[in-house]
N, C-alpha and C. Protein backbone atom coordinates (compact mmCIF):
# COMPACT_ATOMS: atom_id res chain seq x y z
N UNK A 1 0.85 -1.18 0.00
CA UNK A 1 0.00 0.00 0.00
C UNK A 1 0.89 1.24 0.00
N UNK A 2 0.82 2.24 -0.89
CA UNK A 2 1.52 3.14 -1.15
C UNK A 2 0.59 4.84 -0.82
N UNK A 3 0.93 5.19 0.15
CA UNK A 3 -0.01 6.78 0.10
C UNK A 3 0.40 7.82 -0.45
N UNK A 4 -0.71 8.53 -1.27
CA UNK A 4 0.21 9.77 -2.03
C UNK A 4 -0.93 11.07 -1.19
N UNK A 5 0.14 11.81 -1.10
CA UNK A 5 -0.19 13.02 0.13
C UNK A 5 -0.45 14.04 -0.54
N UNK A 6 -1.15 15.26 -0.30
CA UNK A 6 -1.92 16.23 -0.91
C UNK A 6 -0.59 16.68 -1.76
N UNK A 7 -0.99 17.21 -3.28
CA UNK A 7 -0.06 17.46 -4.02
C UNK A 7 0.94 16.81 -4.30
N UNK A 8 0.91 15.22 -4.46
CA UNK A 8 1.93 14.44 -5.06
C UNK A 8 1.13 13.69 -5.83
N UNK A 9 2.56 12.55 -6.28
CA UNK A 9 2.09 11.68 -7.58
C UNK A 9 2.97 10.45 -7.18
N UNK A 10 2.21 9.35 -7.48
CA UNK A 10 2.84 8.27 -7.40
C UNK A 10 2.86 7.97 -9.02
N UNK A 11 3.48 6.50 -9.26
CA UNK A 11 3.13 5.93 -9.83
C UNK A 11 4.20 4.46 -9.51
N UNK A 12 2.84 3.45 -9.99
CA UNK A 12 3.79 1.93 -9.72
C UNK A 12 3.56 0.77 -10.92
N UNK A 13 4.11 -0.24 -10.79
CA UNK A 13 3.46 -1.36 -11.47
C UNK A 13 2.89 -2.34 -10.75
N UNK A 14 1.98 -3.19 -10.97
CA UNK A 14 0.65 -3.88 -10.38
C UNK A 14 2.29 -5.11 -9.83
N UNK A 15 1.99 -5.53 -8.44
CA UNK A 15 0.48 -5.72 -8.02
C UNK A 15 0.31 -4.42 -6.85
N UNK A 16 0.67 -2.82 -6.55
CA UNK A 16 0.84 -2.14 -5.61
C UNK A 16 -0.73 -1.57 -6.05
N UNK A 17 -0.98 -1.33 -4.39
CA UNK A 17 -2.71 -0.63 -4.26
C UNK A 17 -1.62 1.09 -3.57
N UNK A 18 -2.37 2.45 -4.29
CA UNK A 18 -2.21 3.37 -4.29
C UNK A 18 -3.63 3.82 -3.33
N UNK A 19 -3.19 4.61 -2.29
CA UNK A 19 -4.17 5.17 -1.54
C UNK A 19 -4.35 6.95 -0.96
N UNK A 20 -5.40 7.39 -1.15
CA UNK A 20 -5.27 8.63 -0.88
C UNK A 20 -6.48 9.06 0.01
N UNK A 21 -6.38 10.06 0.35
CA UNK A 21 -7.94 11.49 1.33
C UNK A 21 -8.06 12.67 0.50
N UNK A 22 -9.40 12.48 -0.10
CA UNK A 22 -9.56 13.90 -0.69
C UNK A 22 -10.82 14.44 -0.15
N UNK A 23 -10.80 15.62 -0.13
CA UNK A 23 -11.82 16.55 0.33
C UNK A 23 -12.29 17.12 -1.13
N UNK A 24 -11.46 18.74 -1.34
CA UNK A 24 -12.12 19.33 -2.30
C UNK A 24 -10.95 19.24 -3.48
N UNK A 25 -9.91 18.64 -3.54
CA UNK A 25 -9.21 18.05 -4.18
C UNK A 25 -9.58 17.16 -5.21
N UNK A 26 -8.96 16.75 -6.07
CA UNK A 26 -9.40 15.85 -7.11
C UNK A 26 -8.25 14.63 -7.25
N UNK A 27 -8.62 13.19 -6.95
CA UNK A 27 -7.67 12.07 -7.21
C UNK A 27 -7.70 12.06 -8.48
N UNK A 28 -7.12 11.97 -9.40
CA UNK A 28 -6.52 11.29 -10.71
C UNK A 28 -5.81 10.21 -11.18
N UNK A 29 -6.57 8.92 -11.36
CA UNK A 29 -5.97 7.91 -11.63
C UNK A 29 -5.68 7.68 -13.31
N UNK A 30 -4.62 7.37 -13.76
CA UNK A 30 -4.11 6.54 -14.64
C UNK A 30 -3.85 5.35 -14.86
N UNK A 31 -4.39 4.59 -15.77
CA UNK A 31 -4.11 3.21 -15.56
C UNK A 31 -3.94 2.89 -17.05
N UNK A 32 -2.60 1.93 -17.13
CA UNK A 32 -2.41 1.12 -18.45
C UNK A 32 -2.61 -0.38 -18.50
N UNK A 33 -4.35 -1.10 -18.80
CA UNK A 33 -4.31 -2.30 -17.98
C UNK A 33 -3.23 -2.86 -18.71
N UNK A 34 -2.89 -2.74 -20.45
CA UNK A 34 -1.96 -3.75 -20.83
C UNK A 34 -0.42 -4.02 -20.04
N UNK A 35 -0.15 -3.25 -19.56
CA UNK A 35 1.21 -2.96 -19.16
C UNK A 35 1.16 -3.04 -17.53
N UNK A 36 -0.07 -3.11 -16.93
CA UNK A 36 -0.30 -3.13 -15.44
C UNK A 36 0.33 -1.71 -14.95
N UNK A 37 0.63 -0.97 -15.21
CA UNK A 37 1.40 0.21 -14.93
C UNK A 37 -0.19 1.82 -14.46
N UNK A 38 -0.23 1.91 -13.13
CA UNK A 38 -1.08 2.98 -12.95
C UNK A 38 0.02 3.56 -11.60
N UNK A 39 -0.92 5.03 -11.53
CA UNK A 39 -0.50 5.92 -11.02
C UNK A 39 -1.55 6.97 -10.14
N UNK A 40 -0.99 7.94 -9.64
CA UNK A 40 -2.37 8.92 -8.53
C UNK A 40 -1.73 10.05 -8.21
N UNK A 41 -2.35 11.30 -8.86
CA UNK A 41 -2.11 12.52 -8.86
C UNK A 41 -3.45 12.63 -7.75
N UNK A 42 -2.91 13.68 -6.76
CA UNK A 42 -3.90 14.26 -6.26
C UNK A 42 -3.66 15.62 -6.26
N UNK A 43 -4.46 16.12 -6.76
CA UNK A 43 -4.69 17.79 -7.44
C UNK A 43 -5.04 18.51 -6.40
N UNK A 44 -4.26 19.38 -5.95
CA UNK A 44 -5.16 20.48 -4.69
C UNK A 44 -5.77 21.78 -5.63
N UNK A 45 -5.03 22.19 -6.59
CA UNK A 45 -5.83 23.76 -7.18
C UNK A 45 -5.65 23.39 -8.60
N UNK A 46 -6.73 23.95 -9.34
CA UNK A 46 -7.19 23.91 -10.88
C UNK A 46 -5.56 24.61 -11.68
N UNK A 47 -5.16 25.78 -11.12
CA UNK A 47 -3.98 26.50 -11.85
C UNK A 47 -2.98 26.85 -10.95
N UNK A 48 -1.74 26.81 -11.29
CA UNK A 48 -0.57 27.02 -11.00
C UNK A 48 -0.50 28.63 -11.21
N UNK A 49 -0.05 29.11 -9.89
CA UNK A 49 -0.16 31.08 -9.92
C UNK A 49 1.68 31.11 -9.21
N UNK A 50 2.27 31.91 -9.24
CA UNK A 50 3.38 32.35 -8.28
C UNK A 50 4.73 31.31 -8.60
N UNK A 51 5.41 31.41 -7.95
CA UNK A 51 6.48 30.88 -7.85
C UNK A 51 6.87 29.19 -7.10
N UNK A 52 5.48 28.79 -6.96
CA UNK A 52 5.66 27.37 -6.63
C UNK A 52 6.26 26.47 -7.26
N UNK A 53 7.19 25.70 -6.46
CA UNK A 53 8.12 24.53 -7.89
C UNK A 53 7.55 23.48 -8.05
N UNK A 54 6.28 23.21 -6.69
CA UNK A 54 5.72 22.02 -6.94
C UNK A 54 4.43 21.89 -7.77
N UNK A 55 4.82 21.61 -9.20
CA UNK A 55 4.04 21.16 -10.31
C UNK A 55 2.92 20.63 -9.75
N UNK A 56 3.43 19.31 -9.35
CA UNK A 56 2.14 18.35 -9.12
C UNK A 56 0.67 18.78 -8.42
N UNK A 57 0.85 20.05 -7.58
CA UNK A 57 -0.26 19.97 -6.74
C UNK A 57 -1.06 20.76 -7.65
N UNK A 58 -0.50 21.36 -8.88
CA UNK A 58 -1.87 22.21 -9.62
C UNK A 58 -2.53 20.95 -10.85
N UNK A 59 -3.78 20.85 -10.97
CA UNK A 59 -4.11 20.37 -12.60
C UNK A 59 -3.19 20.85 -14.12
N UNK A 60 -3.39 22.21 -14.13
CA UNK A 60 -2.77 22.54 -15.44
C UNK A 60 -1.12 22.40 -15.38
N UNK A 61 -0.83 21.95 -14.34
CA UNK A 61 0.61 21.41 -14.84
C UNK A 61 1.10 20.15 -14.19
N UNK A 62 0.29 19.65 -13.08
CA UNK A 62 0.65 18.30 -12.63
C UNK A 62 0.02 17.64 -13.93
N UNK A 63 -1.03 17.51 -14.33
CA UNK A 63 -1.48 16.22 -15.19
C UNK A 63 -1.26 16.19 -16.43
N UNK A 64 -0.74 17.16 -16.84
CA UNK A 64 0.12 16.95 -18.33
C UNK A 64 1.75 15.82 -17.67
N UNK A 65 1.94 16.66 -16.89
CA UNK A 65 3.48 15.95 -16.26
C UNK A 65 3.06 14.61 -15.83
N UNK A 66 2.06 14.34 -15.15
CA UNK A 66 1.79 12.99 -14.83
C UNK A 66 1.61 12.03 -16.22
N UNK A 67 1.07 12.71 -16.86
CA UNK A 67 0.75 11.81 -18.37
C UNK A 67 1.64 11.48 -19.06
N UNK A 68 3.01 12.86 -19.18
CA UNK A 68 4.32 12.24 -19.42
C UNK A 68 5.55 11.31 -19.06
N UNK A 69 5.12 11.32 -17.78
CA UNK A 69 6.00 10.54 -16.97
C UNK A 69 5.48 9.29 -17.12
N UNK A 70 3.92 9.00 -17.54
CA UNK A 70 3.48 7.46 -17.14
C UNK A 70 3.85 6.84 -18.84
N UNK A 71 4.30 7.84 -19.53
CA UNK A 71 4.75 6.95 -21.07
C UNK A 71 6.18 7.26 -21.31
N UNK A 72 6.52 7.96 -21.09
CA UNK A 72 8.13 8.41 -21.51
C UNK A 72 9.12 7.43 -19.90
N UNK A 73 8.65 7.67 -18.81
CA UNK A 73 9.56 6.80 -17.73
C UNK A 73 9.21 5.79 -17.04
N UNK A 74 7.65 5.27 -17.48
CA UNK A 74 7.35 3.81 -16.90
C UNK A 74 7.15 3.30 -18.10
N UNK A 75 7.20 3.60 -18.74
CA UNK A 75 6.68 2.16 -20.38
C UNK A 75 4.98 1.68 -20.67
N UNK A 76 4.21 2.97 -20.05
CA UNK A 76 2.87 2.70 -20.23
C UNK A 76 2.41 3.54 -21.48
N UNK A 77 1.75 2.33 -22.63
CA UNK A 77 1.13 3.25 -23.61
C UNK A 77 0.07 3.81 -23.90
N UNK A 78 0.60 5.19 -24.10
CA UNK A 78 -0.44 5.96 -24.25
C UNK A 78 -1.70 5.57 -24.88
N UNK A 79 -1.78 5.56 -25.67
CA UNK A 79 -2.82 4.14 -26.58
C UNK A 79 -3.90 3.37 -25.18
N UNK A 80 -3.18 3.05 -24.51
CA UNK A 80 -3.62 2.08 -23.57
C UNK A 80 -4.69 3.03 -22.42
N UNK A 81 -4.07 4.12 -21.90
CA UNK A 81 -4.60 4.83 -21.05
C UNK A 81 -5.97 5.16 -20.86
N UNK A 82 -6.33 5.20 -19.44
CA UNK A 82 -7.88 5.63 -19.38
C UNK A 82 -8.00 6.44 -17.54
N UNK A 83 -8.90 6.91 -17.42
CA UNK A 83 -8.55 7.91 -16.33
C UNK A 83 -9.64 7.30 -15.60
N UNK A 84 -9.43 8.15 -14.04
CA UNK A 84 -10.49 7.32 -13.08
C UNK A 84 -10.23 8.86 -12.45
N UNK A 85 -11.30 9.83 -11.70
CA UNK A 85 -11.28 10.77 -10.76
C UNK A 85 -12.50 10.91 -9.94
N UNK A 86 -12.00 11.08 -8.71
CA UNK A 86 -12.46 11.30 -7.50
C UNK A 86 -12.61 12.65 -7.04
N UNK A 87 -13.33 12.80 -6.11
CA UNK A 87 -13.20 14.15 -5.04
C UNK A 87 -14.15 15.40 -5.22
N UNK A 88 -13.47 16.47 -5.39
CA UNK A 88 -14.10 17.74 -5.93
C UNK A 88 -14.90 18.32 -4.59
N UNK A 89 -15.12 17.85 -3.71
CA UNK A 89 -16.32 18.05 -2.55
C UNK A 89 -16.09 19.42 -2.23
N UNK A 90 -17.43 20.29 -1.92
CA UNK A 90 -17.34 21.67 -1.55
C UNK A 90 -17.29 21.22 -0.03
N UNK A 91 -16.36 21.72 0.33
CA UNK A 91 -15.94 21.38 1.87
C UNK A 91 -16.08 22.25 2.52
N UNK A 92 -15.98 23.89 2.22
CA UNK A 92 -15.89 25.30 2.67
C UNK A 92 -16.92 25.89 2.23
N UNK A 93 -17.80 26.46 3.30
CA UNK A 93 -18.96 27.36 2.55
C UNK A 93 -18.17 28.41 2.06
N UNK A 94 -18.27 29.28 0.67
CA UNK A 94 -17.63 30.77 0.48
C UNK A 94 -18.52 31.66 -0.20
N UNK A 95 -20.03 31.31 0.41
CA UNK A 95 -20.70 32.40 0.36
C UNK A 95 -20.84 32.44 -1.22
N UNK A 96 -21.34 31.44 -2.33
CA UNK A 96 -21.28 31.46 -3.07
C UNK A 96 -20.28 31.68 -4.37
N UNK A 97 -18.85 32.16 -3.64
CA UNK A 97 -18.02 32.45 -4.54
C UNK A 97 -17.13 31.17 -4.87
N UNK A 98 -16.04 31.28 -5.34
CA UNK A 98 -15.30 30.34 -6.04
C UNK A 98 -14.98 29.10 -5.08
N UNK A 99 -15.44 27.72 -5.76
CA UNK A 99 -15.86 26.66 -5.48
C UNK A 99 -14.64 25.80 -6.05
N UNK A 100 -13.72 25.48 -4.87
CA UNK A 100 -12.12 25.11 -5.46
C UNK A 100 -13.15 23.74 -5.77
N UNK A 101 -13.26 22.54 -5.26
CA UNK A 101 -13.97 21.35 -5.79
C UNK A 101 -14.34 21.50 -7.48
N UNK A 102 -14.69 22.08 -7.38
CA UNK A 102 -16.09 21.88 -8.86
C UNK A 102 -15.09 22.46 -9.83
N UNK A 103 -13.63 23.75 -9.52
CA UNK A 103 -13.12 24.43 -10.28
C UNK A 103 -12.18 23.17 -10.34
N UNK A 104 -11.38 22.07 -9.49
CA UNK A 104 -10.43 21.63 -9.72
C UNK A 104 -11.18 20.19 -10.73
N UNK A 105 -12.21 20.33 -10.66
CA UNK A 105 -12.51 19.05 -11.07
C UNK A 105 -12.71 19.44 -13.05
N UNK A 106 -13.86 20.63 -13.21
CA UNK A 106 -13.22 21.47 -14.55
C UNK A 106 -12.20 21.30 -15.19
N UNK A 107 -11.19 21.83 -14.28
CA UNK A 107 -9.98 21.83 -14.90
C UNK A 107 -9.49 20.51 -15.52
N UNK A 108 -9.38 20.03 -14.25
CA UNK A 108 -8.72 18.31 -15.10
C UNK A 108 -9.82 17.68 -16.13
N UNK A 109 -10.68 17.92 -16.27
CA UNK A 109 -11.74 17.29 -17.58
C UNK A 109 -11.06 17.82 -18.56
N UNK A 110 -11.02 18.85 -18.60
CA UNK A 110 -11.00 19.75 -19.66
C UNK A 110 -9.37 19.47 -20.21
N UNK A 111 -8.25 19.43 -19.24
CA UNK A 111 -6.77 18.61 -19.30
C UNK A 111 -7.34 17.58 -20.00
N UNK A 112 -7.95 16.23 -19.64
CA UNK A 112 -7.84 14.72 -20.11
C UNK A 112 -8.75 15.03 -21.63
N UNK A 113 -9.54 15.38 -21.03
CA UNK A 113 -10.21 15.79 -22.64
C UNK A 113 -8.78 16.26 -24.09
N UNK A 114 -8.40 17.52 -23.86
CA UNK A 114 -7.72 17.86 -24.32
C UNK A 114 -6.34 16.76 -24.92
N UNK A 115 -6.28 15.70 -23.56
CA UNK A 115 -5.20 14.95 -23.69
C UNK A 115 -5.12 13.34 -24.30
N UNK A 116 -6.52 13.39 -24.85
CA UNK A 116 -7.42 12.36 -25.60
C UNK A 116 -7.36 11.19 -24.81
N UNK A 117 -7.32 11.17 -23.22
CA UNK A 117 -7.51 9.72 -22.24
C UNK A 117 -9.53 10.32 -22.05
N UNK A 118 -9.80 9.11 -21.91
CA UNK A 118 -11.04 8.79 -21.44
C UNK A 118 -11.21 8.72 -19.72
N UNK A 119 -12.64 9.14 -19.56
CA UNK A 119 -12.73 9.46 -18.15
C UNK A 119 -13.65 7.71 -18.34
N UNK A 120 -12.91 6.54 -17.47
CA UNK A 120 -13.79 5.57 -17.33
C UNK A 120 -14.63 5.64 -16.31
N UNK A 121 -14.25 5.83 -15.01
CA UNK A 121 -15.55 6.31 -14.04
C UNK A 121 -14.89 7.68 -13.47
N UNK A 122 -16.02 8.12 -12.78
CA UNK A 122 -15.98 9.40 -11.63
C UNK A 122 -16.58 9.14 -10.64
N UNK A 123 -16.29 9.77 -9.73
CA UNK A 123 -17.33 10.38 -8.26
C UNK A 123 -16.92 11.60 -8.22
N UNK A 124 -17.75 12.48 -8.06
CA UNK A 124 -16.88 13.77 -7.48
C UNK A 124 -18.59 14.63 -7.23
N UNK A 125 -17.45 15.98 -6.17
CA UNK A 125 -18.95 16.59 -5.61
C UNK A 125 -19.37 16.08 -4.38
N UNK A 126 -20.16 16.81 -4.33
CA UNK A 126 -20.34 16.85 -2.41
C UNK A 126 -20.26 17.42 -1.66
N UNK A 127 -20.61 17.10 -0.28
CA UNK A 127 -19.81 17.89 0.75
C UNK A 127 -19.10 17.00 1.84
N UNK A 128 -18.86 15.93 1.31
CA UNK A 128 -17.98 15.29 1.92
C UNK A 128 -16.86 14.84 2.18
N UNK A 129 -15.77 14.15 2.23
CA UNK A 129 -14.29 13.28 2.01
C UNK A 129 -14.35 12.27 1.26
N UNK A 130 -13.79 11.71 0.57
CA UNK A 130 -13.14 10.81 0.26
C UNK A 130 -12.31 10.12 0.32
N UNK A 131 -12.62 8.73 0.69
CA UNK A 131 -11.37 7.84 0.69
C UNK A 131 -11.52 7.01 -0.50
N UNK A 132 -10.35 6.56 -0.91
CA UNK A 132 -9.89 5.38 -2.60
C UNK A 132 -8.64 5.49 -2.10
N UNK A 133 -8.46 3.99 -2.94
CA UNK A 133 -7.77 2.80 -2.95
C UNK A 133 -7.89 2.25 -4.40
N UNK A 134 -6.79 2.56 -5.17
CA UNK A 134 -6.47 2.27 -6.58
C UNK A 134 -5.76 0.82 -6.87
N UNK A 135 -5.96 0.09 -7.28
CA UNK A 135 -5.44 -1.61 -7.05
C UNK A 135 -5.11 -1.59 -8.80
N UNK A 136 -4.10 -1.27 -8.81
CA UNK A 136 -2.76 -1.12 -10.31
C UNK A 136 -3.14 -2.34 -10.85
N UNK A 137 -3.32 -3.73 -10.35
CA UNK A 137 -3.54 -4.86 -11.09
C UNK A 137 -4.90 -4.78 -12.14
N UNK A 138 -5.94 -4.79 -11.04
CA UNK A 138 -6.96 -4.72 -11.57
C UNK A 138 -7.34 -3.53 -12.25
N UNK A 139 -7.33 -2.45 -11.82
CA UNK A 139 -7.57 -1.14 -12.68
C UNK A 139 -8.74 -0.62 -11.72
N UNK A 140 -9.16 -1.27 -10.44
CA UNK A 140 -10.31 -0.88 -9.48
C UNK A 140 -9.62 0.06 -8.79
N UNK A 141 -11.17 0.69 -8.26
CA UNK A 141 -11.18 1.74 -7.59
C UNK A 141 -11.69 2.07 -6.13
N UNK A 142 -11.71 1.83 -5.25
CA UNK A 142 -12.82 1.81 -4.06
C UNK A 142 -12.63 2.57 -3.85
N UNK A 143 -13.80 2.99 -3.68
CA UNK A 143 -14.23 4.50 -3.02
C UNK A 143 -15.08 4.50 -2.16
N UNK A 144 -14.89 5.70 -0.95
CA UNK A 144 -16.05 5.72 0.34
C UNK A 144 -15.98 6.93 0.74
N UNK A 145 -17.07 7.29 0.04
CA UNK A 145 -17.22 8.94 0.35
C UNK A 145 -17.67 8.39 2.03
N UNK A 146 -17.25 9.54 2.93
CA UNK A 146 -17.54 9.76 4.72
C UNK A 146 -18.96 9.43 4.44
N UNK A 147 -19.08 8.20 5.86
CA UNK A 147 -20.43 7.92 5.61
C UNK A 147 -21.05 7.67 4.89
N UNK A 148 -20.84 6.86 3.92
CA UNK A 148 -21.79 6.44 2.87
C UNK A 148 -21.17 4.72 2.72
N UNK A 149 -21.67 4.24 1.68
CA UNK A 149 -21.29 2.53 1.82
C UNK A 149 -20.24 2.41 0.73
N UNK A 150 -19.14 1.76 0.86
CA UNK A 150 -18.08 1.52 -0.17
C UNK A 150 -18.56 1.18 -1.71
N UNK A 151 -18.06 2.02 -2.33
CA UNK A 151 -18.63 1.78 -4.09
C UNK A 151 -17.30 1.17 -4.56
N UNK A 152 -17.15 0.43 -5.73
CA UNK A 152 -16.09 0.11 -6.32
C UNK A 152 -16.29 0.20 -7.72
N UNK A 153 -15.13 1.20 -8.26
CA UNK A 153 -15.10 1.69 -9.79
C UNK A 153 -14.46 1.03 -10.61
C-alpha cells in the first residue's frame, strides 16, 4: 500500500494498491491495464499562480506531467490509457463564490479531454471526504465517500 499526500504523484506497477484522502481536491488515476502500470495525482488547485516549484499539486501542470512521466519513464502506452477521478467536494462554505472542488474538477476534464484519455468512471462533488484505494492490477477503484457505503469503480 503506497499513500500519495496532498499534491503528489505516485506511480507503480501492479500488483501495488495506491491510496489517498480527498476533500475538495481531485484524485486522478491513470491506468495502463496492458502494461499493469497505474498511477495517482492528487490535485489540490485547478492552476498554477506564483512561484511554486511544486508542479504536481496544480491540474494545469501536474497532469500533463503525470501523463508524461506514465509513457516516456514507466513504459505505459499511451494508446492504452484511461482515467479514473475522484473528489471535488465543496468542503468550505464561500458564500457562493469560487468553489475550489467543482473548479479543480473542470480543470482536469478539460486537461484529459484535451489529452485524448477517457474518463472511465468518476465520483466527485459533495460535501464530503473521500477515501480510494487504486489496485494497479486490476484497474479498481474503491471508493467511500464519509459515511456512505463503499462503491467500487
Amino acid at each position: 500500500m503506497i499513500t500519495v499526500g496532498v499534491g503528489d504523484l505516485k506511480i507503480t506497477q501492479a500488483p501495488h494498491v495506491l491510496k489517498t484522502l480527498l476533500g475538495s481536491c481531485i484524485g486522478v488515476v491513470l491506468h495502463d491495464p496492458i502494461n499493469k502500470i497505474g498511477g495517482l495525482l492528487h490535485v489540490m488547485l485547478p492552476r498554477k499562480s506564483g512561484n511554486d516549484l511544486k508542479i504536481t499539486k496544480y491540474a494545469n501542470t501536474g497532469l500533463p506531467y503525470f501523463i508524461y512521466q506514465m509513457v516516456t519513464h514507466t513504459g505505459a502506452s499511451r494508446g492504452s490509457l484511461y482515467a479514473k477521478i475522484f473528489g471535488g467536494a465543496k468542503m468550505f462554505e464561500t458564500n457562493g463564490l469560487f468553489n475550489i472542488g467543482e473548479s479543480n474538477e473542470l480543470e482536469v476534464r478539460q486537461i484529459l479531454k484535451k489529452e485524448g484519455i477517457r474518463i472511465a468512471a468518476s465520483r466527485t462533488g459533495g460535501v464530503k471526504g473521500y477515501n480510494i484505494l487504486f489496485d494497479t492490477e486490476t484497474g479498481d477503484v474503491t471508493c467511500r465517500v464519509f459515511g456512505e457505503s463503499v462503491i467500487v469503480y
